[in-house]
Protein backbone atom coordinates (compact mmCIF):
# COMPACT_ATOMS: atom_id res chain seq x y z
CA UNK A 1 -21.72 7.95 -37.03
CA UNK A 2 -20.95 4.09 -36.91
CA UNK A 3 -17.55 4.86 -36.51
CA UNK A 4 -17.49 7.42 -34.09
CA UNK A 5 -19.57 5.26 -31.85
CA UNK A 6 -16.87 2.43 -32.50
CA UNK A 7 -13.70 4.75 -31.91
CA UNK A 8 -15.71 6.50 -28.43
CA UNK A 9 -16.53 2.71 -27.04
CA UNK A 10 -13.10 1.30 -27.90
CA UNK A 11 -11.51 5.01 -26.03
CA UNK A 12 -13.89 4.00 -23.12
CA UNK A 13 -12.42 0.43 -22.67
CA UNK A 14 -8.69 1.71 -22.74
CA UNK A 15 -9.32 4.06 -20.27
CA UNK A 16 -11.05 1.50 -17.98
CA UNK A 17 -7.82 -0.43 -18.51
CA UNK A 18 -5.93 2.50 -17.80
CA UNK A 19 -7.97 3.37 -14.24
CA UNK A 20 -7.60 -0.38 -13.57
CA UNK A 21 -3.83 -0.81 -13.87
CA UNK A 22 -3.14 2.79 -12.21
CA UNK A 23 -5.14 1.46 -9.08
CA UNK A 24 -3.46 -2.28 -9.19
CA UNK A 25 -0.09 -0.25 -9.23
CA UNK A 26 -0.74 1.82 -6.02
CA UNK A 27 -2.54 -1.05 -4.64
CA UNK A 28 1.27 -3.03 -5.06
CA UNK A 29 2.98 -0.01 -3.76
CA UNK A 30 0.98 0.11 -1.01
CA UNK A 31 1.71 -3.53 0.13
CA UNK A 32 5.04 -3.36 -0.18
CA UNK A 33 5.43 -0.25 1.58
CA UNK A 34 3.28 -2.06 4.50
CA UNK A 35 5.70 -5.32 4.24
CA UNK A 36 8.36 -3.03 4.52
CA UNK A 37 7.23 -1.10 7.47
CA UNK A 38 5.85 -4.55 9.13
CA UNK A 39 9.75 -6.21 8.35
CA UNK A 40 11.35 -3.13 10.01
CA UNK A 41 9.24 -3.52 13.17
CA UNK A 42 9.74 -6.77 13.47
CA UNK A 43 13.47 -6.41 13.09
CA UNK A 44 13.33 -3.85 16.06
CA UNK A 45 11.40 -5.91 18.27
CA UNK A 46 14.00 -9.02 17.95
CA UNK A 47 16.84 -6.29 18.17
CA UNK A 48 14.84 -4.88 21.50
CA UNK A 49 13.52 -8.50 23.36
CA UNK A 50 12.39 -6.70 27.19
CA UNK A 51 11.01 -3.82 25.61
CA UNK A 52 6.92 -4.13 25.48
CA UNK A 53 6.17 -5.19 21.56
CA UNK A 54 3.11 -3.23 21.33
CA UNK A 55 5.29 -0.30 22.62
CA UNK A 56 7.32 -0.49 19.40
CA UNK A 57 4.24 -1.22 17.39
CA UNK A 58 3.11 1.92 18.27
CA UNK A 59 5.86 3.66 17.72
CA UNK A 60 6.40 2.26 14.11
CA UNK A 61 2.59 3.11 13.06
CA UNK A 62 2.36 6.91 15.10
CA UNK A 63 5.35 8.18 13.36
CA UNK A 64 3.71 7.16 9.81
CA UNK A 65 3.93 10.51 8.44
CA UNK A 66 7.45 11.03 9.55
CA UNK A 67 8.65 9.73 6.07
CA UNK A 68 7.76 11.73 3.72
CA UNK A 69 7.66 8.66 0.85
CA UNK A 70 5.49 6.66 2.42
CA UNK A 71 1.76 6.76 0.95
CA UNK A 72 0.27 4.50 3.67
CA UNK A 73 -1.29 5.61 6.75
CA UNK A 74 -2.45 3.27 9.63
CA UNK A 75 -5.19 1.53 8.13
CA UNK A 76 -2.66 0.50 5.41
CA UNK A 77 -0.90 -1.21 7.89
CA UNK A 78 -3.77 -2.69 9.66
CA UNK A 79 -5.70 -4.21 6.95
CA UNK A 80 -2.35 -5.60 5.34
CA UNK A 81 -2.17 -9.21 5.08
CA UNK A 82 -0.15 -11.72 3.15
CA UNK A 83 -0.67 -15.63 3.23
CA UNK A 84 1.55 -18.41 1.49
């Protein structure tokens, strides 16, 4: 009985561990994804100087779904961050 209860609590923390990494993983692609999307916007708006910023903005984040890769949506976007 010993045993089982060893070989069930040591199962328990690998799958925790699992769960953990899994959600660190989409957490990363998620970020990058948003960098990406962020970069490309940017890029536009220094290609596009006259044209209203939040114009292109809007148009970056609205056509989200567009790409069928992507796994962010808007609030991705919006609560990205990145500090050096």
């Amino acid at each position: 009985m010993k045993k089982l209860e060893l070989v069930l609590f040591a199962s328990l923390i690998v799958l925790a561990y699992g769960i953990g990494r899994l959600q660190e993983k989409e957490e990363g692609i998620k970020a990058y994804q948003a960098a990406c999307v962020l970069n490309d916007c940017c890029r536009n708006m220094v290609d596009n100087i006259g044209v209203d910023a939040e114009e292109i903005y809007g148009e970056y984040i609205d056509n989200l779904d567009c790409d069928p890769k992507l796994r962010i949506t808007r609030n991705d976007i919006e609560g990205y961050y990145w500090s050096y």
